[in-house]
C-alpha atoms as a PDB file:
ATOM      1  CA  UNK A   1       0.000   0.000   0.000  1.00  0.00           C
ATOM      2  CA  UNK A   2       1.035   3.566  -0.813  1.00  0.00           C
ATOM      3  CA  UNK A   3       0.368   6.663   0.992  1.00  0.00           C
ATOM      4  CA  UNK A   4       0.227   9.859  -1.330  1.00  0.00           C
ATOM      5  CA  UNK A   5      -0.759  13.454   0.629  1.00  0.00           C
ATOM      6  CA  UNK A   6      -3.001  11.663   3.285  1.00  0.00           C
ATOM      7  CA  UNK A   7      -4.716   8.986   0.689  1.00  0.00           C
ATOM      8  CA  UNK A   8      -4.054   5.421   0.581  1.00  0.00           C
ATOM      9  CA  UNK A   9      -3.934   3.324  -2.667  1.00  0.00           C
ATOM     10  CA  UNK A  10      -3.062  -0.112  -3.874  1.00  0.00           C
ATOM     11  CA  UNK A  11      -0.330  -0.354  -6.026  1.00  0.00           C
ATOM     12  CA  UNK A  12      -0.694  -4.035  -8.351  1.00  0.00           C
ATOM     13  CA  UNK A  13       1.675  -5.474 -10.604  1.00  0.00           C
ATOM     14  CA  UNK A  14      -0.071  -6.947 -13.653  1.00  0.00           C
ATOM     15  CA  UNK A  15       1.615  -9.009 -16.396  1.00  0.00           C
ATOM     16  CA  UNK A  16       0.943  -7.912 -19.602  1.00  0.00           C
ATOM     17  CA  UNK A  17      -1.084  -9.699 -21.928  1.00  0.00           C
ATOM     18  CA  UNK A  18       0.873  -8.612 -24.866  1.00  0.00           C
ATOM     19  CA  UNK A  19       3.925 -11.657 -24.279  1.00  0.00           C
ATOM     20  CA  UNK A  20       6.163 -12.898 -27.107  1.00  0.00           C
ATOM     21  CA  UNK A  21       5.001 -15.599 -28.614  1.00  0.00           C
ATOM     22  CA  UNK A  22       7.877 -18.288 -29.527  1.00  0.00           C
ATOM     23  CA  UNK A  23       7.385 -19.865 -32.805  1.00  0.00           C
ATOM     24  CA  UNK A  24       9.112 -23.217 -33.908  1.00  0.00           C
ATOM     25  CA  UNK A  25       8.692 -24.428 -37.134  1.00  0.00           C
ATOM     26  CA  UNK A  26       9.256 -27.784 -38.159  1.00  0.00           C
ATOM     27  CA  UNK A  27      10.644 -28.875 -41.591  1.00  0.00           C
ATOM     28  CA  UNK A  28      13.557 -26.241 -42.957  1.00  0.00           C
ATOM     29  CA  UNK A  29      12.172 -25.601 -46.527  1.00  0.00           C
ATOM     30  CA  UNK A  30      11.167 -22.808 -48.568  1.00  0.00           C
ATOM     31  CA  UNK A  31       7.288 -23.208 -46.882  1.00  0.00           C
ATOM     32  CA  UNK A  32       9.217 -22.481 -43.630  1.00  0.00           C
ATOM     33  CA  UNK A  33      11.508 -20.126 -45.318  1.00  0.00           C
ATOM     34  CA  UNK A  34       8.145 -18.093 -46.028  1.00  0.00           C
ATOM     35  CA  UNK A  35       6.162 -18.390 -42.817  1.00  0.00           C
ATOM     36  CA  UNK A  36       9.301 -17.437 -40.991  1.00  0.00           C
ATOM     37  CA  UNK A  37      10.049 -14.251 -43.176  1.00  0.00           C
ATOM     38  CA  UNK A  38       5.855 -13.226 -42.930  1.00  0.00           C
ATOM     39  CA  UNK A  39       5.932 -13.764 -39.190  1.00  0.00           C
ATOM     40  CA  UNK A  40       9.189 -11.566 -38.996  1.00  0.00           C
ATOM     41  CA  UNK A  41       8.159  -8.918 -41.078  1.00  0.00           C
ATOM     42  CA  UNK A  42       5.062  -8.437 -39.224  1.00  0.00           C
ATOM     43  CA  UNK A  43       6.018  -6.951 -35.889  1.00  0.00           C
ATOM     44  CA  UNK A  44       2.393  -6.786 -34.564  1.00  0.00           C
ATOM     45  CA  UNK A  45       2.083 -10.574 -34.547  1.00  0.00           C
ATOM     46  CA  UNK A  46       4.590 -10.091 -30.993  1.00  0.00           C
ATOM     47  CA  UNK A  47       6.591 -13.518 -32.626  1.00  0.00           C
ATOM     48  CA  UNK A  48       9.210 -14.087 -32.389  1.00  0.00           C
ATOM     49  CA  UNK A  49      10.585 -17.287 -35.059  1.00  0.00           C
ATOM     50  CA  UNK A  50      12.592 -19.561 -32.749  1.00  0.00           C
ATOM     51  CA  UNK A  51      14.366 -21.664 -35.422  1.00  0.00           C
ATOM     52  CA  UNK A  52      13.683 -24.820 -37.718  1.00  0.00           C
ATOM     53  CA  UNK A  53      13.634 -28.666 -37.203  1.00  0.00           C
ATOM     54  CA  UNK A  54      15.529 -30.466 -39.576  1.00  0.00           C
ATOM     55  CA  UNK A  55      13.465 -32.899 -41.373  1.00  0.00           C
ATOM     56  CA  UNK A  56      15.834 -34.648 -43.539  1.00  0.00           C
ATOM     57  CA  UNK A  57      13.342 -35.877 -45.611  1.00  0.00           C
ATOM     58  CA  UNK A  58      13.209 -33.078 -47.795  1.00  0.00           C
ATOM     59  CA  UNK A  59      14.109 -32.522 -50.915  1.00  0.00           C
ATOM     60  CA  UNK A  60      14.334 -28.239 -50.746  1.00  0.00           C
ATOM     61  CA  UNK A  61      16.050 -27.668 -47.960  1.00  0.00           C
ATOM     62  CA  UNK A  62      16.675 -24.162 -47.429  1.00  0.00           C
ATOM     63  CA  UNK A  63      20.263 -23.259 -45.260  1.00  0.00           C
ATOM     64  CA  UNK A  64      19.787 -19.636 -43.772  1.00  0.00           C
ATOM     65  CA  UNK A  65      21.971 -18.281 -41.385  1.00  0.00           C
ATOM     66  CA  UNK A  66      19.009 -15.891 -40.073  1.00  0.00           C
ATOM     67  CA  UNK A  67      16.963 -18.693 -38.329  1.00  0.00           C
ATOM     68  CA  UNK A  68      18.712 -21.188 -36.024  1.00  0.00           C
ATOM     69  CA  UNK A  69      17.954 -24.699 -37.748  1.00  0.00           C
ATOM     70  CA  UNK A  70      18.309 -27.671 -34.864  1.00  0.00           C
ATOM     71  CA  UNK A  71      19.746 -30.833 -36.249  1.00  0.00           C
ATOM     72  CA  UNK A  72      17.904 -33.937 -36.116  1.00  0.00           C
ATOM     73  CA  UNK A  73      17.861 -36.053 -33.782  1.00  0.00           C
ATOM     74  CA  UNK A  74      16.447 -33.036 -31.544  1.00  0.00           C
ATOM     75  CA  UNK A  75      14.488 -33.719 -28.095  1.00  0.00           C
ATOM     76  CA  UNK A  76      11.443 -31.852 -28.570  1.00  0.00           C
ATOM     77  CA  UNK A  77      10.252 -32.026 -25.298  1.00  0.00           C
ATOM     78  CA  UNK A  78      13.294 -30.585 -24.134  1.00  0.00           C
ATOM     79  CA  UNK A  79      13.835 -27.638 -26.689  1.00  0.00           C
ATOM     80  CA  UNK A  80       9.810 -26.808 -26.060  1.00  0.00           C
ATOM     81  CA  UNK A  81      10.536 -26.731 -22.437  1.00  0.00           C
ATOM     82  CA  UNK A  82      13.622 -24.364 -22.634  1.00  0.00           C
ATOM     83  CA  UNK A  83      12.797 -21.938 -25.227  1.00  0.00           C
ATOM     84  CA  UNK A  84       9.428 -21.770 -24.104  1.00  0.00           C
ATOM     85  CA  UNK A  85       7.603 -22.488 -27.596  1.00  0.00           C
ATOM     86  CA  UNK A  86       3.486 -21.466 -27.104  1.00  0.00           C
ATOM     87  CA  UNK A  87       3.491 -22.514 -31.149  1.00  0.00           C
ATOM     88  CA  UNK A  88       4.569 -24.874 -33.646  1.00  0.00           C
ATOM     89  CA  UNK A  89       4.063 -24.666 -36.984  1.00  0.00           C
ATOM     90  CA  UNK A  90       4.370 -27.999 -39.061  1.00  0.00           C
ATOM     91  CA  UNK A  91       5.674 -26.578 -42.926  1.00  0.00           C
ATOM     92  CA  UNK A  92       6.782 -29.559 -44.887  1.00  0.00           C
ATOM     93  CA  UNK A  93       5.943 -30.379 -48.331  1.00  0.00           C
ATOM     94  CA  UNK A  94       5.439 -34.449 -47.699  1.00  0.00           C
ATOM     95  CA  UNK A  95       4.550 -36.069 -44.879  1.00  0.00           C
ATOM     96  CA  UNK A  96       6.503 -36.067 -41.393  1.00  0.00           C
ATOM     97  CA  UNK A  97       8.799 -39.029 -41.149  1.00  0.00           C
ATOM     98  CA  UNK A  98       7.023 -41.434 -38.589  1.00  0.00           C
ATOM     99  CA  UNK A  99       9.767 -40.781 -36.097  1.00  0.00           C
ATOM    100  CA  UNK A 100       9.426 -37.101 -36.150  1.00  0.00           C
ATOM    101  CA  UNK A 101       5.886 -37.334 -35.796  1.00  0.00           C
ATOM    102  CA  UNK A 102       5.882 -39.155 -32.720  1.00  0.00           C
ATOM    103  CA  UNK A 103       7.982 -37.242 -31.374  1.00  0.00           C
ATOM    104  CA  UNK A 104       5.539 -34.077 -32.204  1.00  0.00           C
ATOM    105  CA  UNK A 105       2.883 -35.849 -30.668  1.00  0.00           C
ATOM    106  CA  UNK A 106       4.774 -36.659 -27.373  1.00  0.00           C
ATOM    107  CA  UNK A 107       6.549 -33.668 -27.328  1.00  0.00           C
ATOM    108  CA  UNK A 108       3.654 -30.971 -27.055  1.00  0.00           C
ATOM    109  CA  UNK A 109       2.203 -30.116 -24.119  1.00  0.00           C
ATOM    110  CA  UNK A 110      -1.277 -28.903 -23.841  1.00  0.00           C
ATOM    111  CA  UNK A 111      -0.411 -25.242 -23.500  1.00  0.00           C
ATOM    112  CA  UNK A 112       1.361 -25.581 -26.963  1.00  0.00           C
ATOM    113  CA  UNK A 113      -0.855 -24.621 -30.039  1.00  0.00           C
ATOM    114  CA  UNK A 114      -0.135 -26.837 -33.368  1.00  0.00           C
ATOM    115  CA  UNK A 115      -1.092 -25.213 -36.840  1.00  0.00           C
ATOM    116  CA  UNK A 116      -0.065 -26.468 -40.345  1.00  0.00           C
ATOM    117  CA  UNK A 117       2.015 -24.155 -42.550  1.00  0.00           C
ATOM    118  CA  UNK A 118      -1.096 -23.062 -44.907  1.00  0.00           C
ATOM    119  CA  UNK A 119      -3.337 -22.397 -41.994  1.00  0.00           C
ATOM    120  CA  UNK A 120      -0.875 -20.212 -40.414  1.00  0.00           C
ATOM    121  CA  UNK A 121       0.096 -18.371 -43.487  1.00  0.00           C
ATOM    122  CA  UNK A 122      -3.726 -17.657 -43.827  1.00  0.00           C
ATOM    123  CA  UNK A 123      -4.215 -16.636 -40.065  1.00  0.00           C
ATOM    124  CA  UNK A 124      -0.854 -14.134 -40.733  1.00  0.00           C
ATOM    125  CA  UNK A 125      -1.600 -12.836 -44.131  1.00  0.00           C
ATOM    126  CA  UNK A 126      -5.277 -13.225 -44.732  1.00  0.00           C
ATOM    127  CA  UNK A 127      -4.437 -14.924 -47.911  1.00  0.00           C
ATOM    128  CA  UNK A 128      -4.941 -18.504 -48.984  1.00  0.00           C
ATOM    129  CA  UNK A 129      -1.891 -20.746 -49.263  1.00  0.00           C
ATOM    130  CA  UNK A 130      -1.871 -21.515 -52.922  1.00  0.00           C
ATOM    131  CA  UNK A 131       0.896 -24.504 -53.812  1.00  0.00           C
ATOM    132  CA  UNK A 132       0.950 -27.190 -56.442  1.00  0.00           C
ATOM    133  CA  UNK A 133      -0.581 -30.265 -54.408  1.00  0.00           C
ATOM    134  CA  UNK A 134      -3.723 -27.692 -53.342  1.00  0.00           C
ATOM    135  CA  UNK A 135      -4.500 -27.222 -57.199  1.00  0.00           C
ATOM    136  CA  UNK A 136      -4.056 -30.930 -57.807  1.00  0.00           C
ATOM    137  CA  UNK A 137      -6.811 -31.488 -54.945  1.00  0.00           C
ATOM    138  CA  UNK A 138      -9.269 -29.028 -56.132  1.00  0.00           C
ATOM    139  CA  UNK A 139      -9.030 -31.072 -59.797  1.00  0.00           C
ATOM    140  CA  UNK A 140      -8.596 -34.490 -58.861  1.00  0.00           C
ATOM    141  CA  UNK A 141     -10.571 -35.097 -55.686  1.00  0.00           C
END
């Protein structure tokens, strides 16, 4: 409590709702490449791009020197845990290798939001995530 000129207030100390949000991005393509470059270049987001896991399984990988890539094997639970990731973004052109998957699925806690790469870009940009497998669905399914 603090007294100012004979009145007595309460002084509280409130966290602000505005935090950081830590972003790690799985797969270290040119789909991460671009979600990592829109969340960057959009300040108001409050992201901040924590780095890439290596998925060896594909074929574009993209070597940057401005994002910290983590080599596989990585322990996701323990990188979540110290660089305090709130999201991950999954941004690979084929399908997780089944070992990297698991580990995604074991690895997140509950407090931890999961998005794909297109849905992301959509939520950041307001634009819809056009590639060359979305056209082939709209045709051929």
């Amino acid at each position: 409590m603090i007294r100012l000129n004979g009145l007595s207030c309460i002084v509280l100390k409130r966290e602000p709702f505005w935090d950081i949000k830590n972003v790690l991005i799985i797969g270290n393509n040119s789909y991460s490449k671009l979600i990592a470059d829109e969340i960057i270049n959009k300040q108001a987001l409050m992201m901040n791009v924590v780095g890439f896991v290596e998925d060896y399984s594909q074929e574009d990988v993209v070597e940057d020197n401005t994002y910290k890539i983590y080599k596989q094997p990585v322990d996701l639970t323990k990188l979540i845990k110290e660089k305090k990731i709130d999201i991950v973004v999954v941004a690979n052109k084929q399908r997780l290798n089944d070992e990297l998957l698991s580990d995604l699925v074991l690895a997140i806690p509950r407090r931890v939001k999961l998005y794909r790469m297109a849905d992301m870009y959509e939520m950041i940009t307001g634009k819809l995530f056009i590639n060359k497998q979305s056209i082939n669905r709209l045709f051929y399914d």
